[in-house]
N, C-alpha and C. Protein backbone atom coordinates (compact mmCIF):
# COMPACT_ATOMS: atom_id res chain seq x y z
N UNK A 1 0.84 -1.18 0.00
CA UNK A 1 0.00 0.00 0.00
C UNK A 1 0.89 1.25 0.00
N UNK A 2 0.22 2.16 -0.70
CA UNK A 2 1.24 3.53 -0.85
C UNK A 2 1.02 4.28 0.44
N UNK A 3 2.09 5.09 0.94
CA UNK A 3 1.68 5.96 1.96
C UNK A 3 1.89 7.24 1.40
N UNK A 4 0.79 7.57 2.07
CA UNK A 4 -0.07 9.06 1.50
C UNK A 4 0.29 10.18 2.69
N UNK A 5 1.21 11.12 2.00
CA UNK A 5 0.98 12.47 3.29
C UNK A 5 0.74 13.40 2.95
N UNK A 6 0.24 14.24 4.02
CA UNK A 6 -0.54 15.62 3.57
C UNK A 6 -0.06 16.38 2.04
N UNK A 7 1.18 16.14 1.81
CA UNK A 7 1.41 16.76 0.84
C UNK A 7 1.04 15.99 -1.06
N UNK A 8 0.86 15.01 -0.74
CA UNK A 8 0.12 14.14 -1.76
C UNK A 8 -1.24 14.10 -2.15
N UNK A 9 -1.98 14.97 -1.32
CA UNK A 9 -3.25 14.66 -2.10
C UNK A 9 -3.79 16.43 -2.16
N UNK A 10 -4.60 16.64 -2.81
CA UNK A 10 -5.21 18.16 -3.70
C UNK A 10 -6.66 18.13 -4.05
N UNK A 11 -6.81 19.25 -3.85
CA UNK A 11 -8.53 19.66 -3.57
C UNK A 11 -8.68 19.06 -4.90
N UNK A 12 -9.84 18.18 -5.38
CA UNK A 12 -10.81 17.93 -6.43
C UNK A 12 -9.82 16.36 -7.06
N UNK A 13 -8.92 15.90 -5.96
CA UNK A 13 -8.80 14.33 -6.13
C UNK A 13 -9.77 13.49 -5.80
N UNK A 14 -10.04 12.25 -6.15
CA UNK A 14 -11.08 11.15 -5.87
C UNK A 14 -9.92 10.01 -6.30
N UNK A 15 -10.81 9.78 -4.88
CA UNK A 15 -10.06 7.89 -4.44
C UNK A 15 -11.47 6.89 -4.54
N UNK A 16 -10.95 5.96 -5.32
CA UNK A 16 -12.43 4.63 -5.01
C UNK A 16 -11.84 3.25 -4.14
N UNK A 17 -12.77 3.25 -3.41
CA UNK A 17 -12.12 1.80 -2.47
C UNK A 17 -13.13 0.80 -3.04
N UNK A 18 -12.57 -0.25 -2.30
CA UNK A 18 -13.18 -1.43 -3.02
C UNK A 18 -14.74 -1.74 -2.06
N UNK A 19 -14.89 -2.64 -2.74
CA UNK A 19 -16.35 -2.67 -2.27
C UNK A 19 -16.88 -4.06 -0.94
N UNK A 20 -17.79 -3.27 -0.29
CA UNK A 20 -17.93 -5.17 0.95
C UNK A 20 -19.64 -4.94 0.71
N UNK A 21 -19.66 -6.37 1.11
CA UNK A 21 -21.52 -6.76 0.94
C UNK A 21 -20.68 -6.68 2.65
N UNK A 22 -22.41 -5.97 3.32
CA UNK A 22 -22.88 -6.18 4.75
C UNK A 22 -23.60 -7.53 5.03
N UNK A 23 -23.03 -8.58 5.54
CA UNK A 23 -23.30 -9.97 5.14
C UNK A 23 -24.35 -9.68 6.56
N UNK A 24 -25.48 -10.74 6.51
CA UNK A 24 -26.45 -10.60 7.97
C UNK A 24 -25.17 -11.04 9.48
N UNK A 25 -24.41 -11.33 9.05
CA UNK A 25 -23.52 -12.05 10.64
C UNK A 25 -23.20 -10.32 11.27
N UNK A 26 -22.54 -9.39 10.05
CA UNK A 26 -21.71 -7.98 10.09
C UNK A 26 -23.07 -7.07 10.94
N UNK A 27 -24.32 -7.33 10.21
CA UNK A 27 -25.55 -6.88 10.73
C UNK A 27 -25.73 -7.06 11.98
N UNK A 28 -26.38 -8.90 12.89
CA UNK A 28 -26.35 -8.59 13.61
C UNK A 28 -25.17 -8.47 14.99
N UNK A 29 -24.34 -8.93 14.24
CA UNK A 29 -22.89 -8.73 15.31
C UNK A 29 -22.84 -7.17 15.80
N UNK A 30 -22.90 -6.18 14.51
CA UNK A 30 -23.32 -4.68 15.03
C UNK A 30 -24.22 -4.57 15.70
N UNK A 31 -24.75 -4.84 15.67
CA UNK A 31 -26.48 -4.56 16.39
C UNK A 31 -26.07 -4.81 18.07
N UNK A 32 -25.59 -6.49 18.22
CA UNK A 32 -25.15 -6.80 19.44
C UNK A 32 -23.78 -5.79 20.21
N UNK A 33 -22.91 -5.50 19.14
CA UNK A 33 -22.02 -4.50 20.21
C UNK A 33 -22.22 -3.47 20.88
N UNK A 34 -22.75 -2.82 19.76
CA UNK A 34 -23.54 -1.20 20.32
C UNK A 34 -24.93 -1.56 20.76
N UNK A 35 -25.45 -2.57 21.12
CA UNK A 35 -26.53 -2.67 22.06
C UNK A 35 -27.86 -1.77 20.99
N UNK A 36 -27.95 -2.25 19.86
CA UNK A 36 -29.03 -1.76 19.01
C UNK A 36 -30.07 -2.68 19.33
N UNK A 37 -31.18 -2.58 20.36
CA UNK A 37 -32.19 -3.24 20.39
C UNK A 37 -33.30 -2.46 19.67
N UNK A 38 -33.11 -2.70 18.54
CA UNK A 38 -34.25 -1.78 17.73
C UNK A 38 -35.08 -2.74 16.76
N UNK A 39 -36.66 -2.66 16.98
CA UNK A 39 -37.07 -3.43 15.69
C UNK A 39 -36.67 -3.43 14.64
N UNK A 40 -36.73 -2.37 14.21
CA UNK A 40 -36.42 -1.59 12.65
C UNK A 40 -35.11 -2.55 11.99
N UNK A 41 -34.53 -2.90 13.22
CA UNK A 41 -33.01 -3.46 12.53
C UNK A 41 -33.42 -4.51 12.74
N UNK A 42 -34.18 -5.54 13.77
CA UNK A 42 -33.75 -7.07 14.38
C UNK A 42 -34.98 -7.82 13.66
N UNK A 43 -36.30 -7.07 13.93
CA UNK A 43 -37.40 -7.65 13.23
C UNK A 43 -38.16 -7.81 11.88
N UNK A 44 -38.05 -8.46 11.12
CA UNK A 44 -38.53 -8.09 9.68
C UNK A 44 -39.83 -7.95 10.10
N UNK A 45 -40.78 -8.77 10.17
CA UNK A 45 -42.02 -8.61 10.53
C UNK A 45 -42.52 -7.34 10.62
N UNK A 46 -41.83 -7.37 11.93
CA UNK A 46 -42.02 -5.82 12.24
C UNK A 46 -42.00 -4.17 11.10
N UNK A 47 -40.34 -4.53 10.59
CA UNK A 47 -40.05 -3.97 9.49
C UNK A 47 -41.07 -3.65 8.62
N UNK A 48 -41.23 -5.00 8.00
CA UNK A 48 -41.90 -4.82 6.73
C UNK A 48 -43.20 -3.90 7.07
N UNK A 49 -43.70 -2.88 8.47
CA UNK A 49 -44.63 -2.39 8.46
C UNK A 49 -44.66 -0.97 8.63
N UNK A 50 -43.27 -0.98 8.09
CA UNK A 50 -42.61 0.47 8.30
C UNK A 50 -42.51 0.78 7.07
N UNK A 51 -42.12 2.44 6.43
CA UNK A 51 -42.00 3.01 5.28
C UNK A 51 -40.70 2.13 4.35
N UNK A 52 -40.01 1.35 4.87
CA UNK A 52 -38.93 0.96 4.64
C UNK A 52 -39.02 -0.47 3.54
N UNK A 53 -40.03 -1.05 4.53
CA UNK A 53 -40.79 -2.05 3.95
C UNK A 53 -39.87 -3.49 3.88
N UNK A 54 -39.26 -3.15 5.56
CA UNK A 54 -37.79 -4.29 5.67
C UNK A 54 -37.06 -4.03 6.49
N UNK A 55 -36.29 -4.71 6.97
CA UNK A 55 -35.00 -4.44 8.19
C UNK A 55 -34.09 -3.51 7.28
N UNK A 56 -33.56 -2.63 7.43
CA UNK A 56 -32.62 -2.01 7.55
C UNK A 56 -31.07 -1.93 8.33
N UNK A 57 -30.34 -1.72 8.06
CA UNK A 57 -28.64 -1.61 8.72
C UNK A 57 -29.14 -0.14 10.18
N UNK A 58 -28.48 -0.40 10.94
CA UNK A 58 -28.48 1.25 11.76
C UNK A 58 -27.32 1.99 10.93
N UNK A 59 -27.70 3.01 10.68
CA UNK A 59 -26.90 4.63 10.16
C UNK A 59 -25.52 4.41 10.34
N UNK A 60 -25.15 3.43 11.60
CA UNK A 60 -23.61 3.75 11.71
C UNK A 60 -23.08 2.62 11.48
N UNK A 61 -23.66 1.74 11.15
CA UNK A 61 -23.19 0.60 10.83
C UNK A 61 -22.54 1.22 9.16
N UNK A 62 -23.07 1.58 8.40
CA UNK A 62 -22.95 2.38 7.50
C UNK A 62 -21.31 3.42 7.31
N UNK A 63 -21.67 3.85 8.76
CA UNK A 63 -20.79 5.02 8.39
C UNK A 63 -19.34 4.60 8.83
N UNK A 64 -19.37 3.71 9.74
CA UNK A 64 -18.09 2.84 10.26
C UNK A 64 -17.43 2.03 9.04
N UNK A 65 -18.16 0.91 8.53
CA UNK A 65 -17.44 0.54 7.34
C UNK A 65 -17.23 1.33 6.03
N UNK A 66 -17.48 2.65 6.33
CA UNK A 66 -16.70 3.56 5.13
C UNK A 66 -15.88 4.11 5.30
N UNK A 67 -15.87 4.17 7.00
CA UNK A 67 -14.77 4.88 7.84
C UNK A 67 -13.55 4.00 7.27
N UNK A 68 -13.80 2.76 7.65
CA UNK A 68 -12.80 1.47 7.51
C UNK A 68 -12.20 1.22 6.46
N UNK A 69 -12.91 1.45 5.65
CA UNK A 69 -13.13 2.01 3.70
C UNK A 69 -11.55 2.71 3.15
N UNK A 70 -12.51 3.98 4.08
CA UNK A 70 -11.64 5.49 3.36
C UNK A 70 -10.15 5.36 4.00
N UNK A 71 -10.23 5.01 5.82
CA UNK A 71 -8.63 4.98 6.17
C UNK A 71 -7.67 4.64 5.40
N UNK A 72 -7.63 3.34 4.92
CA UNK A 72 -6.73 3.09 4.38
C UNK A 72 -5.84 3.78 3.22
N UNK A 73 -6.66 4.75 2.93
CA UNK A 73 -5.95 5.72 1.91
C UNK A 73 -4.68 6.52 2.48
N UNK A 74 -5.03 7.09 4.09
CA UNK A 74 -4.09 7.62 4.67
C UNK A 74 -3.47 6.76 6.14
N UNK A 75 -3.93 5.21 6.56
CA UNK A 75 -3.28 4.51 7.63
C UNK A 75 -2.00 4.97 8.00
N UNK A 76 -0.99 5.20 7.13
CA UNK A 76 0.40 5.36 7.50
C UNK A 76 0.55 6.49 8.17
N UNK A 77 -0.32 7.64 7.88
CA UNK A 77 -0.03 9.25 8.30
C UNK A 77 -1.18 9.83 8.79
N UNK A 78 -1.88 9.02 9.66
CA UNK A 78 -2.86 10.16 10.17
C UNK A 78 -2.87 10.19 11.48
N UNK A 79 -2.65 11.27 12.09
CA UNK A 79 -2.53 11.67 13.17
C UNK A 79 -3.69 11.73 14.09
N UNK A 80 -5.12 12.02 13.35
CA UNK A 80 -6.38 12.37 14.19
C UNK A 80 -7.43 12.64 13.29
N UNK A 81 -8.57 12.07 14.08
CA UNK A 81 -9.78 13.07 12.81
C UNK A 81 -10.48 13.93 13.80
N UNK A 82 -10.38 15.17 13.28
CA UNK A 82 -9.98 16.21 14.28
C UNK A 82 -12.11 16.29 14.24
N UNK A 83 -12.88 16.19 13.00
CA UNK A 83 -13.96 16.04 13.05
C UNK A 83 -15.08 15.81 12.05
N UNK A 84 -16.45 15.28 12.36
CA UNK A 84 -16.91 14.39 11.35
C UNK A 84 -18.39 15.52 11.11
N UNK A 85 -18.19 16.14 9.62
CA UNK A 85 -19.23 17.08 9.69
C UNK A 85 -20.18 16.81 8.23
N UNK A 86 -21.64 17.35 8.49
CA UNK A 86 -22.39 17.43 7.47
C UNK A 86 -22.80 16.00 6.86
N UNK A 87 -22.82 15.07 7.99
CA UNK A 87 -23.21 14.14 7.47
C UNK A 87 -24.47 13.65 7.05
N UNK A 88 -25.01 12.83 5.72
CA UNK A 88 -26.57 12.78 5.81
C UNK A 88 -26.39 11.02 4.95
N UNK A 89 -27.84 10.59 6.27
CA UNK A 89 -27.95 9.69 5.09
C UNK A 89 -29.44 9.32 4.36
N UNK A 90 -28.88 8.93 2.75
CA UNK A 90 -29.95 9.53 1.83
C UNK A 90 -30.37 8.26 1.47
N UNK A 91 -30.21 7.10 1.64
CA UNK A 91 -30.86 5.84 1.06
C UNK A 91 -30.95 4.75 2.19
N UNK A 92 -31.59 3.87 2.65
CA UNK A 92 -31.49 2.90 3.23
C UNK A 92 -30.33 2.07 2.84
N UNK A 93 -29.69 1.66 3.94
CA UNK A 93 -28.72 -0.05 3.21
C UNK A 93 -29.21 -0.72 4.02
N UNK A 94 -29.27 -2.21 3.57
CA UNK A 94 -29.79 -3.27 4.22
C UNK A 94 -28.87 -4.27 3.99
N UNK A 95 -28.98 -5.26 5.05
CA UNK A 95 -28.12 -6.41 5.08
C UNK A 95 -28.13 -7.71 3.78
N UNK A 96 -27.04 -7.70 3.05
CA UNK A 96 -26.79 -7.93 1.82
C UNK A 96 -26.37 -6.93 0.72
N UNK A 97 -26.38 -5.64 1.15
CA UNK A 97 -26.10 -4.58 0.18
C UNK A 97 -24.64 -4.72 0.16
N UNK A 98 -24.21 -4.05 -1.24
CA UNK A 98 -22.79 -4.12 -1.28
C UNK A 98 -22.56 -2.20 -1.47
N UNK A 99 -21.70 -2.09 -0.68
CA UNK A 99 -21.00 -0.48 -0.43
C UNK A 99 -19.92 -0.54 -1.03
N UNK A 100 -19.19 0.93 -1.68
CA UNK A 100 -18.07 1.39 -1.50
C UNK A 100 -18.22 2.70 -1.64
N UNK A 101 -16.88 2.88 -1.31
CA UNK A 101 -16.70 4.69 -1.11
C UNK A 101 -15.96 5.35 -2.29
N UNK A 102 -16.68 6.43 -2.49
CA UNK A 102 -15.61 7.48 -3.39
C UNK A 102 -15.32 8.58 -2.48
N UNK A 103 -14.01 9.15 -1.96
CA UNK A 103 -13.32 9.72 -1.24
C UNK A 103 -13.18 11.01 -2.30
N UNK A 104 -13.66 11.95 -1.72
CA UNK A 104 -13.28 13.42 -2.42
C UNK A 104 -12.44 14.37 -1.71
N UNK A 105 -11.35 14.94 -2.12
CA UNK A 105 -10.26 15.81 -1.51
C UNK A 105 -11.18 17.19 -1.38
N UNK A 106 -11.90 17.68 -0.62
CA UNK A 106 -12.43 19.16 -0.61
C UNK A 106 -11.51 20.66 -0.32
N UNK A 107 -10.67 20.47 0.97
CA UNK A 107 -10.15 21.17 1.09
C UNK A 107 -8.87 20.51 1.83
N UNK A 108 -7.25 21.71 2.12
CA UNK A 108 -6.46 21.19 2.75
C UNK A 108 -5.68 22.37 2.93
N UNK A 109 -5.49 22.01 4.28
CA UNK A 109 -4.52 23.58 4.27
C UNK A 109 -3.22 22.76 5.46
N UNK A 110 -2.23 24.12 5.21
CA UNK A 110 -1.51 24.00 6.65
C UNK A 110 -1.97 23.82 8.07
N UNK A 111 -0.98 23.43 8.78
CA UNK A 111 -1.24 23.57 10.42
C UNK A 111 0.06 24.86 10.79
N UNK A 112 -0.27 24.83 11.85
CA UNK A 112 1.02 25.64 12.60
C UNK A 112 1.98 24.94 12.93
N UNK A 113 2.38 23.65 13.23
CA UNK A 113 3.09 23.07 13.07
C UNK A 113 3.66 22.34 11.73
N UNK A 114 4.85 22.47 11.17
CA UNK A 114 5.08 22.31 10.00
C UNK A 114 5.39 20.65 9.31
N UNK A 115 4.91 19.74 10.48
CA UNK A 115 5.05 18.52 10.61
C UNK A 115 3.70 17.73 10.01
N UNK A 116 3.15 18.61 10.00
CA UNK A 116 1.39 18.08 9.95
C UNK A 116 0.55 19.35 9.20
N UNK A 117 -0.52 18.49 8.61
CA UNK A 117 -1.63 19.57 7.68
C UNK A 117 -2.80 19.11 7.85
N UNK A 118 -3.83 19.38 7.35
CA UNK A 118 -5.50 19.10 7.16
C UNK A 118 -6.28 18.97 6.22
N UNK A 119 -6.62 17.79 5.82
CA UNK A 119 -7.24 17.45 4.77
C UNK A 119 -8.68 17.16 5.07
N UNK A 120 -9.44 18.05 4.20
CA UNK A 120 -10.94 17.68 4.44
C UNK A 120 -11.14 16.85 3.13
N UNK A 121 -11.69 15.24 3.94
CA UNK A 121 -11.94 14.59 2.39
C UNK A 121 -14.06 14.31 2.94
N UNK A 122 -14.35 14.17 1.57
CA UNK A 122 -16.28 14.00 1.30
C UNK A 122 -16.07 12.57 0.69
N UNK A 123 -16.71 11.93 1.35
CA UNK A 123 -17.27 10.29 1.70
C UNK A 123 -18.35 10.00 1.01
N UNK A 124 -18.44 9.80 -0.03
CA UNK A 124 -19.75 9.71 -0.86
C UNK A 124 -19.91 8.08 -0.85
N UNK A 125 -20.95 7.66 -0.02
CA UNK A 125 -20.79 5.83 -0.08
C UNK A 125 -21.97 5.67 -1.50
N UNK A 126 -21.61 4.53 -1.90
CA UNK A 126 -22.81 4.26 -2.97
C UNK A 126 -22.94 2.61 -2.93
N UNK A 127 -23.64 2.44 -3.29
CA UNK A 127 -24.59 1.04 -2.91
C UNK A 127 -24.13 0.02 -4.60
N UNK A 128 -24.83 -1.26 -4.81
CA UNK A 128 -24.28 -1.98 -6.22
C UNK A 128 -25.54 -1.41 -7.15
N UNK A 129 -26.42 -0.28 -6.66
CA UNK A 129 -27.60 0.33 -7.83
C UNK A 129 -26.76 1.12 -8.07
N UNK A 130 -25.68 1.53 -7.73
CA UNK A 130 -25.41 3.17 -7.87
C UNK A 130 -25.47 4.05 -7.01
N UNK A 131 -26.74 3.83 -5.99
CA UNK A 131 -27.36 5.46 -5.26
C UNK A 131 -26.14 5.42 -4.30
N UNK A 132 -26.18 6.84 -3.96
CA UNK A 132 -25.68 7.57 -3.02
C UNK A 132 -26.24 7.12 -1.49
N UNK A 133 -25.77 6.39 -0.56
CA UNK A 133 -26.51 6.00 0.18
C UNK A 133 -26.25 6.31 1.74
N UNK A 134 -25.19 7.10 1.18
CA UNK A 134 -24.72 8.02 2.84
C UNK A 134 -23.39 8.97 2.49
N UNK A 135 -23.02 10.19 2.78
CA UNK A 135 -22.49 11.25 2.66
C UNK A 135 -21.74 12.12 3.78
N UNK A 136 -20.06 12.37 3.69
CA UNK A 136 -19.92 12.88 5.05
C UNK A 136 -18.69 13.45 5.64
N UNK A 137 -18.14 14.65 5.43
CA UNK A 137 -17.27 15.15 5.70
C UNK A 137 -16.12 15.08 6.67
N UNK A 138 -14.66 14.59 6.17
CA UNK A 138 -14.18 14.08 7.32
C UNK A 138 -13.06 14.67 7.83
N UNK A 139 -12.74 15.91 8.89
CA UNK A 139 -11.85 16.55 9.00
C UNK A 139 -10.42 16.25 9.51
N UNK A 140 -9.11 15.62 9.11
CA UNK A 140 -8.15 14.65 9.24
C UNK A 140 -7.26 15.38 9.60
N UNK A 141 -6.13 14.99 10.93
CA UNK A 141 -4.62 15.57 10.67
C UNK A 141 -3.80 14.72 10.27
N UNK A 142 -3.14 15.06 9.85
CA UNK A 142 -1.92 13.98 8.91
C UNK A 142 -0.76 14.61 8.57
N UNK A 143 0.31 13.44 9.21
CA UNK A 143 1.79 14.23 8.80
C UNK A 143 2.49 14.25 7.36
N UNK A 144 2.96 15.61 7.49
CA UNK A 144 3.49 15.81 6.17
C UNK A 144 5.27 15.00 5.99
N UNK A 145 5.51 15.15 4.63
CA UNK A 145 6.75 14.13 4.46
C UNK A 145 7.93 14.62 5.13
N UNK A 146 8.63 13.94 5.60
CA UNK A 146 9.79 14.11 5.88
C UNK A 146 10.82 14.44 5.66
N UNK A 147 11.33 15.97 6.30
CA UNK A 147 12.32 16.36 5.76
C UNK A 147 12.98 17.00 4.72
């Protein structure tokens, strides 16, 4: 894997990661860590009597494996994610959907320390239809190259 530092990547780059199906084990194994006792996620029955018309993933189940996704672009050099803004999500995913991310470079500037910079990258997840199925700004510190 390449390592990426602040000084390698530029406003209006796009990264694509590869893609994972949310298999039902990933579903309810999430559900059980974070203590999601929610119909919406555990019960179809139930589900199917909602606008949804089905179990659904919870929101962060979502937003974690894009998290997991996008890191790897910068694993070697990131210092912190200083913060996670403007996030929305615009489609249901459900267990069996397949995700990946397109990573957009928005903005990046210096720090005051000349060791490290800030890259704002946009998380556009999309589903195997295509849609856009969650969206989300991710504010990163990351050290610059050495020397």
């Amino acid at each position: 894997m390449k390592i990426r530092y602040w000084e390698d990547f530029e406003v209006g780059q796009r990264y694509l990661t590869t893609s994972r199906t949310i298999t039902e084990e990933d579903h309810l194994q999430f559900c059980k860590l974070v203590g999601y006792d929610v119909p919406l996620f555990l019960d179809e029955e139930y589900a199917k009597t909602t606008s949804y018309g089905g179990r659904i993933c919870p929101s962060h189940l979502t937003m974690s494996f894009s998290t997991a996704m996008t890191g790897r672009l910068f694993a070697d050099t990131v210092l912190a994610l200083l913060a996670v803004e403007r996030g929305k999500f615009l489609e249901p995913v459900r267990p069996g959907d397949s995700i990946r991310t397109e990573v957009e470079v928005v903005e990046k500037k210096a720090s005051s320390d000349v060791s490290r910079g800030i890259v704002v990258f946009r998380d556009h997840v999309i589903n195997q239809r295509e849609e856009t199925v969650f969206q989300m700004d991710k504010v990163t510190l990351l050290k610059r190259r050495p020397g």
